[in-house]
C-alpha atoms as a PDB file:
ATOM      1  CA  UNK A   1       0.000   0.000   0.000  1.00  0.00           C
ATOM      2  CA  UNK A   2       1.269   3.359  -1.013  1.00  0.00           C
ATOM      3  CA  UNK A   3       0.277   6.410   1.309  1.00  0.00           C
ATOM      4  CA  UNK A   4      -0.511   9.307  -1.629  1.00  0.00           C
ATOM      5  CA  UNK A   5      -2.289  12.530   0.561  1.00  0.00           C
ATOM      6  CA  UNK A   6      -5.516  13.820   0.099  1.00  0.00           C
ATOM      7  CA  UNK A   7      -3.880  16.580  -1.633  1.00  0.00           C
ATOM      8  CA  UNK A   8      -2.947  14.699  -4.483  1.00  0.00           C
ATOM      9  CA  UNK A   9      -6.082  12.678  -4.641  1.00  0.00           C
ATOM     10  CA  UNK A  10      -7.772  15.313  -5.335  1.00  0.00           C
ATOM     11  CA  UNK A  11      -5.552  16.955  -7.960  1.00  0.00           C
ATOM     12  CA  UNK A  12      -5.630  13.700  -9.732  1.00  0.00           C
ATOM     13  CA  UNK A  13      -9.430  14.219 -10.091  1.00  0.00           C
ATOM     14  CA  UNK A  14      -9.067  17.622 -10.678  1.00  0.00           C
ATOM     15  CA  UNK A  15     -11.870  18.849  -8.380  1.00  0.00           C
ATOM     16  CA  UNK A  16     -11.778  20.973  -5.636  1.00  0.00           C
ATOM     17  CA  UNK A  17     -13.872  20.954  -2.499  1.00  0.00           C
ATOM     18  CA  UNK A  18     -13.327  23.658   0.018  1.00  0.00           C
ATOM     19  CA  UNK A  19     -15.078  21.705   3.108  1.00  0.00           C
ATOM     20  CA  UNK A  20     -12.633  18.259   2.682  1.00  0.00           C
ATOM     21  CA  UNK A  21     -13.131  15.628   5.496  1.00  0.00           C
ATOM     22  CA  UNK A  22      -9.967  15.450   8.136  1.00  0.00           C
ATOM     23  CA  UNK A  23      -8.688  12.723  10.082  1.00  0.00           C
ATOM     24  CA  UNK A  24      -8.059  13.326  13.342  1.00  0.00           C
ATOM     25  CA  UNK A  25      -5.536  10.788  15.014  1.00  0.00           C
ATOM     26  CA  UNK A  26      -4.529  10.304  18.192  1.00  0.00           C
ATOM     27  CA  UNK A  27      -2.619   7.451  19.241  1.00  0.00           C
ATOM     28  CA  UNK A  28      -1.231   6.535  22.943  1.00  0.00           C
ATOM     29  CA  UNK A  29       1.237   4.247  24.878  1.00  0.00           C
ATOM     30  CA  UNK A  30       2.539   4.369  28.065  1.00  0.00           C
ATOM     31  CA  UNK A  31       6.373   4.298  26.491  1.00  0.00           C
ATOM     32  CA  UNK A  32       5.008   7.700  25.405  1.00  0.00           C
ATOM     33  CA  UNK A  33       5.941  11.076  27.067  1.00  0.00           C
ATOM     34  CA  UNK A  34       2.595  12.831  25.616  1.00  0.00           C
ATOM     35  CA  UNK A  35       0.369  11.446  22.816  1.00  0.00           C
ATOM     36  CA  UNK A  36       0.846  11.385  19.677  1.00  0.00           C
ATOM     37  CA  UNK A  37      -1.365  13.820  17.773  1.00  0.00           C
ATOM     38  CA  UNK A  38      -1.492  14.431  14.159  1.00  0.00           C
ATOM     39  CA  UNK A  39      -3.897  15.227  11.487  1.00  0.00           C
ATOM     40  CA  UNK A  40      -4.458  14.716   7.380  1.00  0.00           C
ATOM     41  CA  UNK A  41      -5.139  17.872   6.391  1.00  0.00           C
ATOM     42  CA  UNK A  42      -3.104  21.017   6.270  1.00  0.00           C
ATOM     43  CA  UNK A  43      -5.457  23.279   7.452  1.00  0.00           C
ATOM     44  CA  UNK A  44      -3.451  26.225   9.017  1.00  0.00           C
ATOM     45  CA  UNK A  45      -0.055  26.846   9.517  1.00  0.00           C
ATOM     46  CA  UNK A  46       0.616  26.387  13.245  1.00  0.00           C
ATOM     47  CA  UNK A  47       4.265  27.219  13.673  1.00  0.00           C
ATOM     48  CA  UNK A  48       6.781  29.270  11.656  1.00  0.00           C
ATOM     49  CA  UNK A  49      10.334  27.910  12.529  1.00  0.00           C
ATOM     50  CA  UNK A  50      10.435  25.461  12.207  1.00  0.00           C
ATOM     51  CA  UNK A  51       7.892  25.088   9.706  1.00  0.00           C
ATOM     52  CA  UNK A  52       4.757  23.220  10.617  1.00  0.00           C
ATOM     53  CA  UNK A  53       1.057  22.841   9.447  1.00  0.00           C
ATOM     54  CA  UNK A  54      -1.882  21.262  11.466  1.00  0.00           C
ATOM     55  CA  UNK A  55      -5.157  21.451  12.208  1.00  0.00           C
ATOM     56  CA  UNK A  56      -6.422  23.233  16.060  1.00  0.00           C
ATOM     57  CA  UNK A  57      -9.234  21.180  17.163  1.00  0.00           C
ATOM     58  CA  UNK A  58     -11.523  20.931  20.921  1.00  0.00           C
ATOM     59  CA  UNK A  59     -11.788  16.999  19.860  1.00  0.00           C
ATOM     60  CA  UNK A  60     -10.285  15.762  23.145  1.00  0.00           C
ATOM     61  CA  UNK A  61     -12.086  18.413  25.365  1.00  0.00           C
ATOM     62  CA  UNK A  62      -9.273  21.155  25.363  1.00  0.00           C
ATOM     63  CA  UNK A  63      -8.173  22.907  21.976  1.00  0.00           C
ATOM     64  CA  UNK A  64      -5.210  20.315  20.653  1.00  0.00           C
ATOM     65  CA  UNK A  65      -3.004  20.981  17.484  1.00  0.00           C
ATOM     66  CA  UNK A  66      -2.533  18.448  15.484  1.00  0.00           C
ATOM     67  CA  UNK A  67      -0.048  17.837  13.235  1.00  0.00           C
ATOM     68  CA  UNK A  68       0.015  17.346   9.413  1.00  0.00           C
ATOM     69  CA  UNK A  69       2.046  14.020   8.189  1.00  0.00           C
ATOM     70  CA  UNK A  70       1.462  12.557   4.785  1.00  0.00           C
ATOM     71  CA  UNK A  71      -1.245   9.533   5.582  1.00  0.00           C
ATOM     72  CA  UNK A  72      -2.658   7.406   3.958  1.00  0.00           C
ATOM     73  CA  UNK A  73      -6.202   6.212   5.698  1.00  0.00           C
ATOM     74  CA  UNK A  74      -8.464   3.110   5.289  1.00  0.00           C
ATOM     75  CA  UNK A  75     -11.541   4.247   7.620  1.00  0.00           C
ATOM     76  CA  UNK A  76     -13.449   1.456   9.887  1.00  0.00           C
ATOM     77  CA  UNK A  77     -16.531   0.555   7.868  1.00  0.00           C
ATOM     78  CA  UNK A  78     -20.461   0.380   9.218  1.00  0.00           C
ATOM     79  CA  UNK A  79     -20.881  -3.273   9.118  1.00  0.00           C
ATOM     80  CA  UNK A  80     -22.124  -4.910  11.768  1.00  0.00           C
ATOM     81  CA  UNK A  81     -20.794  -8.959  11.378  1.00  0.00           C
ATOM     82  CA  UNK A  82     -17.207  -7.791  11.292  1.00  0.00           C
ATOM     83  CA  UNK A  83     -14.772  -5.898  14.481  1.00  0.00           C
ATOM     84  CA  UNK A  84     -14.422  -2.382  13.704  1.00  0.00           C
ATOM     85  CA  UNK A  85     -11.007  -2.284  12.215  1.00  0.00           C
ATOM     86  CA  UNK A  86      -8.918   0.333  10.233  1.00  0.00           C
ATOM     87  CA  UNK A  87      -5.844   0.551   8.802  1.00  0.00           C
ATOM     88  CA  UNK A  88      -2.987   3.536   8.369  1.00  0.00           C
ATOM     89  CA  UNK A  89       0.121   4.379   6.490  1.00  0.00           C
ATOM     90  CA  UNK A  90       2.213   7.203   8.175  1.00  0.00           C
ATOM     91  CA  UNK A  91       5.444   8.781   7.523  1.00  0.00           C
ATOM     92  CA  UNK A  92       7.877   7.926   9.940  1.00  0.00           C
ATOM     93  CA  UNK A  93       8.236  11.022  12.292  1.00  0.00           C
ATOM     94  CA  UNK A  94      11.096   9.753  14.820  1.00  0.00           C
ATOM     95  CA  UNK A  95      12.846   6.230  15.406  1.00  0.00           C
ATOM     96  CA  UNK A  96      11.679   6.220  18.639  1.00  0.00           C
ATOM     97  CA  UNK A  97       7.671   6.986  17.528  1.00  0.00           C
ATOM     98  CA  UNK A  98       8.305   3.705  15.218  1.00  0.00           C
ATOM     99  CA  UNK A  99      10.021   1.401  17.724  1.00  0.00           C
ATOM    100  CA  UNK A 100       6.978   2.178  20.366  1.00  0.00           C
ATOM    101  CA  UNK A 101       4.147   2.115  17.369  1.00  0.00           C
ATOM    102  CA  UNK A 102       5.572  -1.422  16.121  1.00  0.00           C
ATOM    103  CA  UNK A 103       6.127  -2.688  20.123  1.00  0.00           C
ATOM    104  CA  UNK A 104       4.284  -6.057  20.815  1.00  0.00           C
ATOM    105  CA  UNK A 105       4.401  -6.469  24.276  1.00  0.00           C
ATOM    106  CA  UNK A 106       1.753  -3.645  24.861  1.00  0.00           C
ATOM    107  CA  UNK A 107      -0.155  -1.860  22.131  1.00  0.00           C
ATOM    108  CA  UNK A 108      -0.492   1.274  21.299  1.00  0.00           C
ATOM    109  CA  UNK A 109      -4.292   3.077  21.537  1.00  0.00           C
ATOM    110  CA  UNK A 110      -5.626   4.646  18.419  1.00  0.00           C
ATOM    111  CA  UNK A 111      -8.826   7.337  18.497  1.00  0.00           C
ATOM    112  CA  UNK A 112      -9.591   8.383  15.385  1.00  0.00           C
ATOM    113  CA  UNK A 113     -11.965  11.335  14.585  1.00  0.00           C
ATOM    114  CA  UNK A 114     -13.162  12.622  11.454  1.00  0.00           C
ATOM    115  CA  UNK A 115     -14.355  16.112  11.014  1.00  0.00           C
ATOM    116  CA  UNK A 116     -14.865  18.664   8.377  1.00  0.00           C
ATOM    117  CA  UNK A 117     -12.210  21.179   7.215  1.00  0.00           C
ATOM    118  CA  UNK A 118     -14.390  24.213   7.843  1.00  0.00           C
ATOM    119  CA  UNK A 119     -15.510  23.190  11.056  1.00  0.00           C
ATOM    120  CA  UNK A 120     -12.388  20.992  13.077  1.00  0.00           C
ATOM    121  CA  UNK A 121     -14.654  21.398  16.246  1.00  0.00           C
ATOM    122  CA  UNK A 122     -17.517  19.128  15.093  1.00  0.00           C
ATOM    123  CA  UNK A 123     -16.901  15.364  15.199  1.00  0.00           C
ATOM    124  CA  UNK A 124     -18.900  13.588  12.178  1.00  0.00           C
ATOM    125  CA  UNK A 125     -17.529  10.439  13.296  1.00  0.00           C
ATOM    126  CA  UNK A 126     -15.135   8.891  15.681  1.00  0.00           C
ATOM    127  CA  UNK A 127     -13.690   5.708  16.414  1.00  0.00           C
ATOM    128  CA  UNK A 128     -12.512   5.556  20.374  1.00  0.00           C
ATOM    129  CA  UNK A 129     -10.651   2.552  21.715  1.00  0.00           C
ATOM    130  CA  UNK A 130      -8.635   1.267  18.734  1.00  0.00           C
ATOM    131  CA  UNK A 131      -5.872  -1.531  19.867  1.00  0.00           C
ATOM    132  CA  UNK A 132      -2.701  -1.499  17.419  1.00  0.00           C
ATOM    133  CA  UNK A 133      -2.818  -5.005  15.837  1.00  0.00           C
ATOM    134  CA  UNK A 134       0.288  -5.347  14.085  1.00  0.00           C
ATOM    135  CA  UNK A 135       2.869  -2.412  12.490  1.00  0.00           C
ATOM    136  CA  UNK A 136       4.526  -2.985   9.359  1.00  0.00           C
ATOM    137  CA  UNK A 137       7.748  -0.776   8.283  1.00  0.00           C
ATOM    138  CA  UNK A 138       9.686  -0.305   4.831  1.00  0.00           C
ATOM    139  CA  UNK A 139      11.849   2.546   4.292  1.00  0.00           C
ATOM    140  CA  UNK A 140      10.437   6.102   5.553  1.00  0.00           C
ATOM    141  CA  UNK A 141       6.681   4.717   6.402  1.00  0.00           C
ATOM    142  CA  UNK A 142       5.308   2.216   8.534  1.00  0.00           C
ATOM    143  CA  UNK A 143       1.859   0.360   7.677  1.00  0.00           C
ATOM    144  CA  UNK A 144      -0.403   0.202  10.882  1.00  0.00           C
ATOM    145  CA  UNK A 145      -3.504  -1.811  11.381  1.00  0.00           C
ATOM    146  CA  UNK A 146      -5.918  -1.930  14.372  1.00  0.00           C
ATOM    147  CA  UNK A 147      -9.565  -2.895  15.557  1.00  0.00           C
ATOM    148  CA  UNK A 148     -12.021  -2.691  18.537  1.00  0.00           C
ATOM    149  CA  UNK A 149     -11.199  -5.459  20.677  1.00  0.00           C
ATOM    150  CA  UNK A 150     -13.765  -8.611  20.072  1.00  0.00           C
ATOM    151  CA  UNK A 151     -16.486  -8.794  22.738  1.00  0.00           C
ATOM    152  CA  UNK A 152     -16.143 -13.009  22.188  1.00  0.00           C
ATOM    153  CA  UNK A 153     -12.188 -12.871  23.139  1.00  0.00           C
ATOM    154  CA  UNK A 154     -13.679 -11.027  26.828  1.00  0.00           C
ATOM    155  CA  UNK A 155     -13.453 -14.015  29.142  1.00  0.00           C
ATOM    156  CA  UNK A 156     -16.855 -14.184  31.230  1.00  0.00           C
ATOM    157  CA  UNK A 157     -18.978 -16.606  31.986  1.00  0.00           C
ATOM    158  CA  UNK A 158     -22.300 -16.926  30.634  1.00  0.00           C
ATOM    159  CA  UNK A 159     -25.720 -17.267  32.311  1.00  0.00           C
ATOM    160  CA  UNK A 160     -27.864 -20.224  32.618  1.00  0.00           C
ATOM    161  CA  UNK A 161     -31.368 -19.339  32.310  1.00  0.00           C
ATOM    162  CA  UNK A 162     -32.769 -21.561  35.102  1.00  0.00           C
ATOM    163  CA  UNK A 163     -35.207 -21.028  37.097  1.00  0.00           C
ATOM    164  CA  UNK A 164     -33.336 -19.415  40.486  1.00  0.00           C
ATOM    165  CA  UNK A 165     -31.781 -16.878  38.012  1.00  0.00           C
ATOM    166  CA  UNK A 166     -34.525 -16.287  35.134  1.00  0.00           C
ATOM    167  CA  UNK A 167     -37.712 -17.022  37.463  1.00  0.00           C
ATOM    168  CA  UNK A 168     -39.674 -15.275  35.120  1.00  0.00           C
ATOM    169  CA  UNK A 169     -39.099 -17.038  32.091  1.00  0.00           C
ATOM    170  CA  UNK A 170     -40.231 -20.350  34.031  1.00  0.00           C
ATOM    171  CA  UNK A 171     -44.105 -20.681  34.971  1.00  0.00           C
END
């Protein structure tokens, strides 16, 4: 999978909307100083030296920037039969980003948001909860892929309906 931006998706189709969806990203582990926050769009410019775009959102309560990094995004999808589960290609930022992101002892936590461009503030979706399944690197990106954890992998024990527990189901 090749990451190409939204960017240059859409000047490949040579159309230009002005209210473009954003992902939102943030991911955490506890190898992690802060979270990692960082966003698909280049909405303003957030910092002149050094140079950096983002996009300033109240997502996570307080107003956030996140940063711009070239992504590429496969969204979770609206069935119901299958785990929500999504999958991401990011630029490598730092060495040790990549060595925590690809870790297997403990996985990293991915909440993913999407909003509009012209309004970062309002969530059209969001995806909370996301467990890092497995991490995939070659060269300068690394290929990320992650899911709700199943409900059926939960131990617990399940309930007999008898009559002691369930006395209104037996007459």
């Amino acid at each position: 999978m090749r990451a190409i931006s939204p960017t240059a998706r859409r000047l490949l189709d040579s159309t230009a909307i002005p209210n473009d969806e954003v992902v939102l990203l943030r991911i955490r582990h506890p190898d992690l100083d802060e979270d990692i926050l960082v966003s698909s769009d280049a909405t303003e410019m957030v910092s002149v030296s050094p140079l950096q775009f983002g996009t300033r959102s109240t997502w996570l309560g307080e107003e956030k920037v996140f940063l711009t990094i070239s992504m590429g995004i496969d969204l979770p999808d609206d069935t119901t039969d299958a785990p929500m589960a999504a999958s991401l290609v990011l630029d490598i930022l730092d060495s040790r980003i990549a060595e925590v992101l690809t870790s297997t002892h403990e996985p990293a936590t991915v909440d993913m948001a999407v909003v509009l461009r012209s309004s970062p503030d309002f969530i059209e979706r969001q995806f909370l909860g996301l467990l890092m399944e497995g991490a995939e690197g070659d060269g300068g990106s690394v290929s990320l892929s992650f899911e709700r954890r199943k409900i059926h992998e939960d131990p617990c024990p399940r309930d007999r309906t008898t009559k002691e527990r369930f006395p209104g189901l037996h007459f």
